[in-house]
Protein backbone atom coordinates (compact mmCIF):
# COMPACT_ATOMS: atom_id res chain seq x y z
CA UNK A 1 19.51 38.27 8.56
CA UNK A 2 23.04 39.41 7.57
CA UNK A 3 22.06 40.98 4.88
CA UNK A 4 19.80 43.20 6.54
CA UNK A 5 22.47 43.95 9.22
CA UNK A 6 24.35 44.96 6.30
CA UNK A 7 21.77 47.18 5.08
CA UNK A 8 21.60 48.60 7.97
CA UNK A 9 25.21 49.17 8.64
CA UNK A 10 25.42 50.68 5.19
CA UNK A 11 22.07 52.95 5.31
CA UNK A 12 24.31 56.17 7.51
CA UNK A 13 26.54 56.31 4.54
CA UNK A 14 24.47 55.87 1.63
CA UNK A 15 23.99 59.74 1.06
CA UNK A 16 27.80 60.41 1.70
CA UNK A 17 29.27 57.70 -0.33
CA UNK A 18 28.58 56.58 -4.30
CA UNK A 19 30.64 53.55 -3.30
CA UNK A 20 28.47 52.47 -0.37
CA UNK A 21 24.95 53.72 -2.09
CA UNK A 22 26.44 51.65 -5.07
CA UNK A 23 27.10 48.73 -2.52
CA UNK A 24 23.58 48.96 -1.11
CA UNK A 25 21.92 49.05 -4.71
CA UNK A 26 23.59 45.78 -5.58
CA UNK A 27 22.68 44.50 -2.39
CA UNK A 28 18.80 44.80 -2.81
CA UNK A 29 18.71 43.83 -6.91
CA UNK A 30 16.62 40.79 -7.12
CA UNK A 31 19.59 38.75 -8.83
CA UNK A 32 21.47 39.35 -5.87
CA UNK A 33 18.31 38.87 -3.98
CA UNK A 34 18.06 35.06 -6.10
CA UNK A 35 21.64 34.12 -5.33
CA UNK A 36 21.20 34.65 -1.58
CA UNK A 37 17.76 32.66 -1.91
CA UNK A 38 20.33 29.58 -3.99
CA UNK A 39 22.94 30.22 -1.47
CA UNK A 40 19.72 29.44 1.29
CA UNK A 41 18.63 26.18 -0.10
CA UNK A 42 22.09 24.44 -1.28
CA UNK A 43 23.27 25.28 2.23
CA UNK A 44 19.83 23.99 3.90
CA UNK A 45 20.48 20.44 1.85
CA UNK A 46 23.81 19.92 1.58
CA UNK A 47 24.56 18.71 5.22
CA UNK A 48 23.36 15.25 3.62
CA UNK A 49 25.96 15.09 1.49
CA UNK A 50 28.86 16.21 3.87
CA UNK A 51 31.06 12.96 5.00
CA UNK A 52 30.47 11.92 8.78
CA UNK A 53 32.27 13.92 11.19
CA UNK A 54 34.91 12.59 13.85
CA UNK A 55 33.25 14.93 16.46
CA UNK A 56 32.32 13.20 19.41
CA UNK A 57 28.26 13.99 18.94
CA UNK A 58 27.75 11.94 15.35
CA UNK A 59 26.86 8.10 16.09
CA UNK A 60 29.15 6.16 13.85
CA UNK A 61 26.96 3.01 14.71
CA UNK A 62 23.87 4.94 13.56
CA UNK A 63 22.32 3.56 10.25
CA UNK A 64 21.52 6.98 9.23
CA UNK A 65 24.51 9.31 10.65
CA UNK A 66 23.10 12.55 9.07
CA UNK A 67 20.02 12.34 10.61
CA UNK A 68 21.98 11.71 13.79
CA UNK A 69 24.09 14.51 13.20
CA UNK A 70 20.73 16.75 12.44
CA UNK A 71 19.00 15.95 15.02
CA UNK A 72 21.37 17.39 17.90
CA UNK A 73 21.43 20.59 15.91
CA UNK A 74 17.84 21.82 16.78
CA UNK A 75 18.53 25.28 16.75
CA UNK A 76 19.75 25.33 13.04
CA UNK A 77 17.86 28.49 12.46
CA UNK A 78 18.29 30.07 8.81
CA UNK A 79 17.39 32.91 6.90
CA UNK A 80 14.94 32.30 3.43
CA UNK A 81 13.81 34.24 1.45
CA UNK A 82 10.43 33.82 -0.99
CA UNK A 83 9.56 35.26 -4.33
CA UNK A 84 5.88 36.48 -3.73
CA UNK A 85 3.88 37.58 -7.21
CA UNK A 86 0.89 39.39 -7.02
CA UNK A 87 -2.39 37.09 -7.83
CA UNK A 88 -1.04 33.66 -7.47
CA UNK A 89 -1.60 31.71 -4.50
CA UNK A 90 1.23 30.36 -1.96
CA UNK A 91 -0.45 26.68 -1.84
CA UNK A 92 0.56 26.41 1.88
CA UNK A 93 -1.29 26.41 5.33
CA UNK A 94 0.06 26.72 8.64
CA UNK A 95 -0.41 25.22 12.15
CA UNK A 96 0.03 26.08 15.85
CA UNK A 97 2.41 22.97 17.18
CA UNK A 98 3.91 23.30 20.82
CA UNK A 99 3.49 26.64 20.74
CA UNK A 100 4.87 27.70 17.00
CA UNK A 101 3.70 28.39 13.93
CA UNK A 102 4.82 25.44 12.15
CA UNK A 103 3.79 24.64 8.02
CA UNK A 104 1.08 21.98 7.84
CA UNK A 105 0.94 21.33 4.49
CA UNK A 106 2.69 22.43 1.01
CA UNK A 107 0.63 21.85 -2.36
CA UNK A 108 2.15 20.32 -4.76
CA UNK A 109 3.04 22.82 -7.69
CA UNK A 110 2.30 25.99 -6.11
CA UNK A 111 4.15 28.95 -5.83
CA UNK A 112 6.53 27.63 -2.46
CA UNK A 113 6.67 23.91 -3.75
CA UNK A 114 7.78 25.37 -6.88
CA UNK A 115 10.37 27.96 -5.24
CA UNK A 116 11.28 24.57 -3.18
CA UNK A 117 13.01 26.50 0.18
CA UNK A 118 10.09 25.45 2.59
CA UNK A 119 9.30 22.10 3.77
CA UNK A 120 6.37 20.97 5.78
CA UNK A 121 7.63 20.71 9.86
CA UNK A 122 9.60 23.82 9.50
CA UNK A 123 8.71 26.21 11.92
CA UNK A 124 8.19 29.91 11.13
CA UNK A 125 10.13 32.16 13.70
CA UNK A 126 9.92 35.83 11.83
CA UNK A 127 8.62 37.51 8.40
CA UNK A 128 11.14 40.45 7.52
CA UNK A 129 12.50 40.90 11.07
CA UNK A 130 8.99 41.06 12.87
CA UNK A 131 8.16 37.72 15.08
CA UNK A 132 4.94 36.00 14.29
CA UNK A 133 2.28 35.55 16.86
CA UNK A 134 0.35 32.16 16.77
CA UNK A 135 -2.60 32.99 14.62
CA UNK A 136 -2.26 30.55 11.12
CA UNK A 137 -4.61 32.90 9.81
CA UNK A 138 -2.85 36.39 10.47
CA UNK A 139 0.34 34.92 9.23
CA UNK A 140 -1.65 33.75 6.17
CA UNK A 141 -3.17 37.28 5.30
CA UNK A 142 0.18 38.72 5.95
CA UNK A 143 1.94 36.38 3.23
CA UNK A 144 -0.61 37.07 0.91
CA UNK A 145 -0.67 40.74 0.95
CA UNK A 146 3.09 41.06 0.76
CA UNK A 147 5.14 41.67 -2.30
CA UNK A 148 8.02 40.98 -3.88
CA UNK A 149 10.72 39.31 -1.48
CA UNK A 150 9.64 38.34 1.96
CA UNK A 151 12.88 36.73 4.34
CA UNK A 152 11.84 34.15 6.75
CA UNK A 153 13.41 32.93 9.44
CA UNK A 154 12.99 29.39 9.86
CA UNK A 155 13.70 26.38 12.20
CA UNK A 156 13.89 23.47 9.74
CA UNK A 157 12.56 20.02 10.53
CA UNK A 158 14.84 18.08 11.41
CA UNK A 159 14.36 14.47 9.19
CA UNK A 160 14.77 16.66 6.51
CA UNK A 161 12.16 14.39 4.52
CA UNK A 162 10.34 15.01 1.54
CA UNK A 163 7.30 14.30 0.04
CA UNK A 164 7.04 12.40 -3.67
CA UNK A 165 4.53 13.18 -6.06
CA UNK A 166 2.12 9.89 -6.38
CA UNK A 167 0.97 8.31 -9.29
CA UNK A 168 -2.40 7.81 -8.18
CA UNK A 169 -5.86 8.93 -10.02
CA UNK A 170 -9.15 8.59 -8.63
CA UNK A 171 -12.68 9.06 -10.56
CA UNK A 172 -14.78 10.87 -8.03
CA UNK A 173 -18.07 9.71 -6.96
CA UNK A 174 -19.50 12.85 -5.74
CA UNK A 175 -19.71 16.64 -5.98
CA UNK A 176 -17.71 18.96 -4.01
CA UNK A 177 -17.32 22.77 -3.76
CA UNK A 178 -14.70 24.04 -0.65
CA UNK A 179 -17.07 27.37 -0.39
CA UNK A 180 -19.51 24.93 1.35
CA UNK A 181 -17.10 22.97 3.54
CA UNK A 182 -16.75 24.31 7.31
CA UNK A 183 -13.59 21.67 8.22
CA UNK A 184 -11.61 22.55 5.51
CA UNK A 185 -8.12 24.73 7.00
CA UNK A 186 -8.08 27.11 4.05
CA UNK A 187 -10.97 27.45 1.57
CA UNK A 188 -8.83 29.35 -0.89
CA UNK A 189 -6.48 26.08 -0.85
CA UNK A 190 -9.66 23.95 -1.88
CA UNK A 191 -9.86 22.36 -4.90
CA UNK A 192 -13.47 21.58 -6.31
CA UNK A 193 -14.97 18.50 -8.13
CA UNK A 194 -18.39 16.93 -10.15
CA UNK A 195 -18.58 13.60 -9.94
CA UNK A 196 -16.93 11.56 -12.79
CA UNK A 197 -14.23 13.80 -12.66
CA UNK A 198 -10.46 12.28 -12.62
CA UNK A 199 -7.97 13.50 -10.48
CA UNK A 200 -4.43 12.45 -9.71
CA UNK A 201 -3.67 12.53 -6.20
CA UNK A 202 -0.40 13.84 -4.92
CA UNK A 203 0.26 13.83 -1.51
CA UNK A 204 -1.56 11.25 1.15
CA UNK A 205 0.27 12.34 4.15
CA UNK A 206 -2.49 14.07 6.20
CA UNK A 207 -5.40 11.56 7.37
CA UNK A 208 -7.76 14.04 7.00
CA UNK A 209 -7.04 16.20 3.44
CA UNK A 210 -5.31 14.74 0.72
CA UNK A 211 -3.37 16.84 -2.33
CA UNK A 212 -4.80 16.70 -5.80
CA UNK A 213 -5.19 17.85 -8.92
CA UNK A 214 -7.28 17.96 -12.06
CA UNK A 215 -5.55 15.45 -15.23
CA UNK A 216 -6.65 18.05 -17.92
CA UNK A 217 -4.58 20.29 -15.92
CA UNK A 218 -4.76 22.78 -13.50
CA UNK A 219 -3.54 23.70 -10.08
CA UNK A 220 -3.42 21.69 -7.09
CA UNK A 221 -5.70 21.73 -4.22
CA UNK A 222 -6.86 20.26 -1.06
CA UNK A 223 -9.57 17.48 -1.05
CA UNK A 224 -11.41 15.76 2.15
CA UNK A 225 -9.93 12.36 2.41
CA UNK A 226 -11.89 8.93 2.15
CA UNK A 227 -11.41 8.61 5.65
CA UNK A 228 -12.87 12.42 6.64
CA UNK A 229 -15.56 12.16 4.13
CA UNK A 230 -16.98 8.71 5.28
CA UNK A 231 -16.95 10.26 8.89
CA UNK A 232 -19.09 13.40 7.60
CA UNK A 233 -21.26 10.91 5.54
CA UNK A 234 -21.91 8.95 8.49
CA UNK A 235 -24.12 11.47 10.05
CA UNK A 236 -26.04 12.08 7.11
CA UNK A 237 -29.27 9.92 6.28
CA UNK A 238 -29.51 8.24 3.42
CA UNK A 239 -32.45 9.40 0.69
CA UNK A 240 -33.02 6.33 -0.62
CA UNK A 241 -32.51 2.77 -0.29
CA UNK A 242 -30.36 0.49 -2.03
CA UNK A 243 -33.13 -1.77 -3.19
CA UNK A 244 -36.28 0.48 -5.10
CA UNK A 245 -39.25 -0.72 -2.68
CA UNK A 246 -41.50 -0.49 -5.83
CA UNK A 247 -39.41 -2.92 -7.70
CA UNK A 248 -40.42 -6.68 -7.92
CA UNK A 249 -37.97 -8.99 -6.50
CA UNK A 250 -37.95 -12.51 -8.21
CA UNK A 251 -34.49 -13.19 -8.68
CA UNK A 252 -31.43 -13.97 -5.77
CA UNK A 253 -28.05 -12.63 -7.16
CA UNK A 254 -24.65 -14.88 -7.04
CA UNK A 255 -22.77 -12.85 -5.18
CA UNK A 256 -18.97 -13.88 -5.90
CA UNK A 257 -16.52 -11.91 -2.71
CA UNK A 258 -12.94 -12.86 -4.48
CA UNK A 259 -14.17 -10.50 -7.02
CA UNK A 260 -15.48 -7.57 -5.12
CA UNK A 261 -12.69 -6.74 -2.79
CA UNK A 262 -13.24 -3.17 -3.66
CA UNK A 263 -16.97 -3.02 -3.39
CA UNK A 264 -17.17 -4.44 0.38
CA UNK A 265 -14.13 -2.18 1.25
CA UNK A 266 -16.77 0.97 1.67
CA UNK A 267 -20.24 1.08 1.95
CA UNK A 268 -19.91 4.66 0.43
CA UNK A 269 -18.07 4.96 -2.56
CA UNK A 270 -16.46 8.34 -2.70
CA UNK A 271 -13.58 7.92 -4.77
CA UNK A 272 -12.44 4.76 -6.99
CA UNK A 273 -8.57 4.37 -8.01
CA UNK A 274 -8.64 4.34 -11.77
CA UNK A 275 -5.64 3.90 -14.69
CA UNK A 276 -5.66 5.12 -18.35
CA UNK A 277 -5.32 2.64 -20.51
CA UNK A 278 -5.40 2.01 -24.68
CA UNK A 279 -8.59 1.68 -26.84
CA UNK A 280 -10.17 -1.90 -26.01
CA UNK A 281 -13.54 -3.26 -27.28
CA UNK A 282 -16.05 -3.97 -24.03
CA UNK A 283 -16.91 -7.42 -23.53
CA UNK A 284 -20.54 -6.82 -22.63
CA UNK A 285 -23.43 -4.14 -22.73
CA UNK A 286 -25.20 -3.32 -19.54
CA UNK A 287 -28.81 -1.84 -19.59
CA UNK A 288 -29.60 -0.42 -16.00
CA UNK A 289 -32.93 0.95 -15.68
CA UNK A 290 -36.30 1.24 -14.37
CA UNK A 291 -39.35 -1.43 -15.38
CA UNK A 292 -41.22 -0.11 -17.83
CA UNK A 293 -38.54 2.58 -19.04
CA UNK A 294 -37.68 0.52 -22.66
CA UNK A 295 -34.79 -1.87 -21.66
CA UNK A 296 -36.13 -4.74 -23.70
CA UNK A 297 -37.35 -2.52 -26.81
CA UNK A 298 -33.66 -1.08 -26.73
CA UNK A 299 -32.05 -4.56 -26.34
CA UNK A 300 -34.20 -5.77 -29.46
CA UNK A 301 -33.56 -2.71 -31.41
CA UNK A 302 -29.79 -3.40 -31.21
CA UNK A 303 -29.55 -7.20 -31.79
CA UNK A 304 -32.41 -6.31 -34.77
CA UNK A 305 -30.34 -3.77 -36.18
CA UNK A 306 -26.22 -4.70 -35.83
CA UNK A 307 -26.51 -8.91 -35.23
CA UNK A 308 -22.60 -8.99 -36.20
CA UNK A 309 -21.86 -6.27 -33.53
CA UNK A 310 -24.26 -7.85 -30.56
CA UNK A 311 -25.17 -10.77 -29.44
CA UNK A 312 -27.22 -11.98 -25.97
CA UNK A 313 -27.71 -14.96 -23.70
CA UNK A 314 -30.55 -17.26 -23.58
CA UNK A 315 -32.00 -18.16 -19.85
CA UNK A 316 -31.86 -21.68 -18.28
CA UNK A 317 -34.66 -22.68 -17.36
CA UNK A 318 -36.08 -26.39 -14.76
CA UNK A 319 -39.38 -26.43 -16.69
CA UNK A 320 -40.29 -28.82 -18.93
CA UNK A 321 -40.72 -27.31 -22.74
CA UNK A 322 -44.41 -25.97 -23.79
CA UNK A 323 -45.57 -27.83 -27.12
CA UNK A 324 -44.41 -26.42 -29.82
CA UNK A 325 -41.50 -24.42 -27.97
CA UNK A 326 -38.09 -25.02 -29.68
CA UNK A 327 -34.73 -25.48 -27.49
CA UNK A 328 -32.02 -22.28 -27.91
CA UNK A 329 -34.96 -19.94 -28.94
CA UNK A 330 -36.36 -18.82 -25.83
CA UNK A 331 -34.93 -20.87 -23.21
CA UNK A 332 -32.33 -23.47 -22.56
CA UNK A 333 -33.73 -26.34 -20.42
CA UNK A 334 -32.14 -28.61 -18.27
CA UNK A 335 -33.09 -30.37 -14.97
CA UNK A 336 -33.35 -29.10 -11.84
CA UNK A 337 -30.80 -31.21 -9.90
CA UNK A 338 -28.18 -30.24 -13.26
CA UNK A 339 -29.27 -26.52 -12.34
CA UNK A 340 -29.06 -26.79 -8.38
CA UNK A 341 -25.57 -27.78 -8.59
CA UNK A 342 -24.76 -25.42 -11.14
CA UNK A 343 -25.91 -22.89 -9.17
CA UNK A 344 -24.06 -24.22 -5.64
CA UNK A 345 -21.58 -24.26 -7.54
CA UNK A 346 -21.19 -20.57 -8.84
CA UNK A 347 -21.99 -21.01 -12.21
CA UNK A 348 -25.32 -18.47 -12.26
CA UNK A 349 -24.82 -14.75 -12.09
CA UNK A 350 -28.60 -14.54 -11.38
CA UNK A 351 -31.48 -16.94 -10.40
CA UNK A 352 -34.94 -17.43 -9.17
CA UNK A 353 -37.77 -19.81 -8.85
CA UNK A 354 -40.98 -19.14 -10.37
CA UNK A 355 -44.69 -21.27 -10.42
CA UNK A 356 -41.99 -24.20 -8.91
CA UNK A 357 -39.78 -23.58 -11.69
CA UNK A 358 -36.12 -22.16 -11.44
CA UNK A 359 -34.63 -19.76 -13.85
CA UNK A 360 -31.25 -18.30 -14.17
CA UNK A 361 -28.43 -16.21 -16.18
CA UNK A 362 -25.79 -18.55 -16.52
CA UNK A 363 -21.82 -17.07 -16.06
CA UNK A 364 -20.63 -19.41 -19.70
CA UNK A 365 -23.17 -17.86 -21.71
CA UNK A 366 -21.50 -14.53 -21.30
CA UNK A 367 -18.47 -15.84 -21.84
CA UNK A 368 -19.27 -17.72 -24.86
CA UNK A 369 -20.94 -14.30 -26.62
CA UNK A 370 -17.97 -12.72 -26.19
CA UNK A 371 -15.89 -15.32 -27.59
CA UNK A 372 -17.49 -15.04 -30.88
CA UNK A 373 -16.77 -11.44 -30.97
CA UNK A 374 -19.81 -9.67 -30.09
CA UNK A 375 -20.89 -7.64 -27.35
CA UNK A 376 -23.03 -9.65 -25.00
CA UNK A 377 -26.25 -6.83 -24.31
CA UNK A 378 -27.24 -7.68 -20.59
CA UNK A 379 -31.10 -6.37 -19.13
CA UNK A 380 -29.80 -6.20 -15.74
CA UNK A 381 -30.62 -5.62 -12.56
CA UNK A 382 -28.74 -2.52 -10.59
CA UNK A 383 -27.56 -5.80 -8.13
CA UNK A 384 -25.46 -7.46 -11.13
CA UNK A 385 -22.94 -4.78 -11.09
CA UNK A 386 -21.47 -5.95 -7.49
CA UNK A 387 -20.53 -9.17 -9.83
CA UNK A 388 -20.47 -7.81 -13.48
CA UNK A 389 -17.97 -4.35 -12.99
CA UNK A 390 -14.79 -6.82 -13.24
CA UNK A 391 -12.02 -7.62 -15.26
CA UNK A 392 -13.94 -10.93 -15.83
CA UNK A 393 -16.59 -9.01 -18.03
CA UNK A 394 -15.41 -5.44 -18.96
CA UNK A 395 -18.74 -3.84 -18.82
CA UNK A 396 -20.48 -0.70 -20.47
CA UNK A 397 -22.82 0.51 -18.36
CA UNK A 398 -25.68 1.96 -19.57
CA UNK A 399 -28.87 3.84 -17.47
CA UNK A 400 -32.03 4.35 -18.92
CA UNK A 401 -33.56 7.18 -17.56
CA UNK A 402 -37.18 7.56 -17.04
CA UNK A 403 -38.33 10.76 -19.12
CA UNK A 404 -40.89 12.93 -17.35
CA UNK A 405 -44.38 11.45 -16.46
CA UNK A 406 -46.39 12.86 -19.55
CA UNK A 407 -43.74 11.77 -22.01
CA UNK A 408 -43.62 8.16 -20.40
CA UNK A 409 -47.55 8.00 -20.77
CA UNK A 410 -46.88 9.13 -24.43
CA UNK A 411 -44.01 6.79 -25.09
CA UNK A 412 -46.38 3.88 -23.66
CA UNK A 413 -49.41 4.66 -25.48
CA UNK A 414 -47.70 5.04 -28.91
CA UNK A 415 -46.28 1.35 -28.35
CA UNK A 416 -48.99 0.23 -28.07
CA UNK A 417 -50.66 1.52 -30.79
CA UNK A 418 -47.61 0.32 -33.06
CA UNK A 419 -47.84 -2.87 -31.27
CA UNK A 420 -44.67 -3.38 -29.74
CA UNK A 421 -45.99 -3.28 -26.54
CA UNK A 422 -49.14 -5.10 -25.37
CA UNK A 423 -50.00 -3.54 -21.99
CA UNK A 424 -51.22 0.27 -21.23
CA UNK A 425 -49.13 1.08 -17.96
CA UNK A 426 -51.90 3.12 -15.16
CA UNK A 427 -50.89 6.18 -14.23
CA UNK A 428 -49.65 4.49 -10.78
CA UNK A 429 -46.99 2.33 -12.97
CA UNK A 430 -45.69 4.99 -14.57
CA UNK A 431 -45.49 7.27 -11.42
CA UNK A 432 -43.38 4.16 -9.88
CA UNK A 433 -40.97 3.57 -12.98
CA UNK A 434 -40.59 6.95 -12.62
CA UNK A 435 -39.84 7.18 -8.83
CA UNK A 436 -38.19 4.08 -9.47
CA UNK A 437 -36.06 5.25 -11.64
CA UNK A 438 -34.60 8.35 -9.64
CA UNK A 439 -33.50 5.80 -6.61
CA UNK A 440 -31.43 3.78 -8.73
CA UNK A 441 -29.93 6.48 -10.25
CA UNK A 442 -29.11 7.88 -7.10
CA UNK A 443 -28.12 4.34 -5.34
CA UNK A 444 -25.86 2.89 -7.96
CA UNK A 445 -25.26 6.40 -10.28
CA UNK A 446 -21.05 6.06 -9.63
CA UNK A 447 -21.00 3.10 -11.69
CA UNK A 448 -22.68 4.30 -14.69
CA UNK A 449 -20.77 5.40 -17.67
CA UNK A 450 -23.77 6.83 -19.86
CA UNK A 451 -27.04 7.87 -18.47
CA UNK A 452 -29.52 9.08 -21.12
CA UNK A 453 -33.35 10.04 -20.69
CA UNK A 454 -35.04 7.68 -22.83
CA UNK A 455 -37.79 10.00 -24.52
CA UNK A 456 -36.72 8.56 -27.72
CA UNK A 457 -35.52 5.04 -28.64
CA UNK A 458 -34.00 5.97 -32.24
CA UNK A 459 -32.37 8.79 -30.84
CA UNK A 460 -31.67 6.18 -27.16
CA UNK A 461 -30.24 3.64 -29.96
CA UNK A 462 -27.87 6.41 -31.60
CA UNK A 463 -26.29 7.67 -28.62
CA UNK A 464 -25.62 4.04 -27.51
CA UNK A 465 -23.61 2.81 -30.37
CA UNK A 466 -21.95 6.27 -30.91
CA UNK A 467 -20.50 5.69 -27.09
CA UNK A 468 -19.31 2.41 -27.61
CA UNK A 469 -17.16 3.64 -30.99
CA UNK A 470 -15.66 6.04 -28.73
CA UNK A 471 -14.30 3.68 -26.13
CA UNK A 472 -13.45 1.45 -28.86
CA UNK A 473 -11.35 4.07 -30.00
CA UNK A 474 -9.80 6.48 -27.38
CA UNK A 475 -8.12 5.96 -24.36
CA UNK A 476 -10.42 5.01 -21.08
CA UNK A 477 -10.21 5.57 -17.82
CA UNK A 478 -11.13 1.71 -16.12
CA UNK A 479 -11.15 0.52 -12.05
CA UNK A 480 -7.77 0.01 -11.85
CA UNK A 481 -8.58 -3.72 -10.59
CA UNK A 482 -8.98 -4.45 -14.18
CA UNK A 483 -5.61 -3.68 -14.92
CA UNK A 484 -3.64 -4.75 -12.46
């Protein structure tokens, strides 16, 4: 403000005097224009640093005697000035409050976070002399269409707080494009997402939109918040049910709480915390998928083909052994009161009762594949994850994906003919693993880390162990509950 009363004062003389054009010239060189703009923020922060004052107004019993101090100054108004370039975005919104424009939010590494002389609370009073109305939009437009050095006159908050950039990266479980969204307070300031992408959030201060920003880079944008998003999600009806209808349901899962604190937090699983962390080898191999899509042929063609790499479990069984039927071949058998306690006790990660029978996956068997080095290959239900996607295990999880009808009926026919299978699926079969198919991968999709459409079990078998060299040797991105 003084330095346009300057200009102004100077403006009569300018075509009398080289001394006062010369004065004028300096005045308005963007060096000049930069100092004032240093001058600005130094003098904006440096009232923390100034020792308490024996005036009468500063609290001397105060734990915090600048923010005593600063809060009887309300009227602190100062003059800033911004660097606007042409084609880059300001990465800051505005808000009516008690009658002022006020800034709502600043986005971390735009062009006024960057420039660092605005804060979020300070409250807009004028742009270049002209006061604003209360429109966050106008004042928006205007910003954006200006050029070169705009002075504001501000009324700065007055905690004087900051906010820190967070450490925090989530793996999104869902797509997002801010073209499409109707609550968000600037589209432009939106930042969109596919699912599986990781982002590193920065800024958690509103409820409602939180600050983020792609890891491979980028600029940072608004996102809806767990909070908003579950609210909008609330409305909407779900597709599909957890549980396929079409699929048979023999077994009860062990569901074990201390070690899904995460999973019961939300029914809808928008965003998961993640951390980066070294190369590691997977404990076990999970095949999700469909009946009837090849889980079993893939399972055998891995153990068949690298026996030093995989390994499996064998299932407990109650019943008594069929002549001829060897123990650790097909099934382990013990009694029923041994497995009844076993399984009150925890120590099944799936079970069910059969022709009077019970069966079951038992927890050590796991354990005891991966202690010999392999990787323990699981043909699991879609359920298991709740207990599996933990520390405990360190899963892979692969889907199988059911190809389209007339390749399934192919796929079927031709193993039969080589005789791996036995059965010809009807056309009603493979219409369910088929329909089957698409509701688990839209019920439990978010925890998969390889989906592939099994139209070819060579090429199915391939893709598999090329995924698991990667992890094995690049960094991963893993729940964060398995690191810490």
């Amino acid at each position: 403000e003084l330095l346009q009363e300057i200009l102004r004062d100077l403006d009569p003389f300018r075509q009398r005097s080289d001394t006062a054009a010369e004065l004028a010239r300096i005045l308005t060189q963007p060096h000049f224009q930069s100092l004032l703009e240093t001058h600005d923020c130094v003098a904006s922060q440096a009232a923390d640093s100034l020792p308490s004052s024996p005036c009468d107004f500063v609290d001397h019993e105060s734990e915090d005697r600048n923010t005593a101090g600063l809060q009887l100054l309300p009227d602190a108004v100062r003059m800033v000035g911004i660097r606007i370039v042409a084609g880059e975005h300001l990465g800051v919104t505005f808000k009516v409050e008690g009658g002022d424009l006020v800034i709502a939010r600043i986005l971390h590494g735009g062009m006024i976070d960057q420039q660092g002389l605005l804060h979020v609370g300070d409250v807009i009073k004028e742009v270049n002399g002209r006061e604003v109305g209360r429109d966050p939009r106008v004042l928006q437009e205007e910003l954006q269409a200006a050029r070169g050095i705009v002075v504001l006159k501000i009324l700065p908050r007055a905690d004087g707080r900051t906010c820190l950039c967070l450490q925090v990266f989530f793996k999104c479980h869902y797509n997002y494009d801010p073209e499409n969204d109707n609550l968000i307070p600037c589209k432009e300031a939106g930042l969109r997402f596919q699912v599986g992408d990781i982002l590193q959030i920065v800024n958690q201060d509103d409820v409602n939109w939180w600050q983020a920003r792609h890891v491979e880079g980028g600029s940072t944008g608004l996102i809806p918040s767990q909070v908003l998003e579950e609210k909008r999600k609330a409305f909407v009806k779900r597709d599909v049910e957890l549980a396929p209808a079409g699929m048979k349901k023999k077994k009860k899962m062990m569901y074990v709480t201390t070690k899904n604190a995460e999973f019961d937090r939300h029914e809808i699983l928008l965003y998961e915390e993640v951390a980066k962390v070294p190369p590691f080898k997977r404990k076990t191999l999970i095949l999700i998928g469909a009946q009837g899509v090849g889980r079993r042929r893939l399972k055998a063609q891995l153990l068949l083909r690298d026996p030093e790499l995989f390994g499996t479990t064998i299932p407990y069984t109650s019943r008594k052994p069929k002549k001829g039927e060897r123990e650790s071949r097909m099934y382990a058998f013990t009694s029923r009161s041994k497995m009844e306690a076993d399984i009150k006790n925890g120590r099944f990660l799936e079970f069910g009762e059969f022709e009077g029978n019970l069966y079951g996956l038992k927890i050590d068997s796991i354990h005891e594949v991966a202690e010999a080095g392999r990787i323990c290959i699981l043909d699991a239900n879609p359920q298991s994850l709740k207990v599996l996607r933990t520390s405990e295990f360190l899963p892979y999880v692969v889907f199988l994906q059911a190809p389209d009808f007339e390749v399934l009926k192919a796929m079927n026919c031709s193993a039969v003919e080589a005789g791996v299978d036995t059965k010809t699926l009807t056309d009603e079969e493979l219409q369910r693993t088929c329909d089957d198919s698409t509701k688990i991968q839209a019920a439990y999709g978010h925890y998969f880390d390889l989906s592939i459409v099994n139209e070819n079990l060579d090429e199915t078998y391939r893709n598999v162990k090329a995924a698991l060299q990667t992890v094995s040797k690049n960094p991963q991105w893993v729940p964060v509950t398995w690191v810490f």
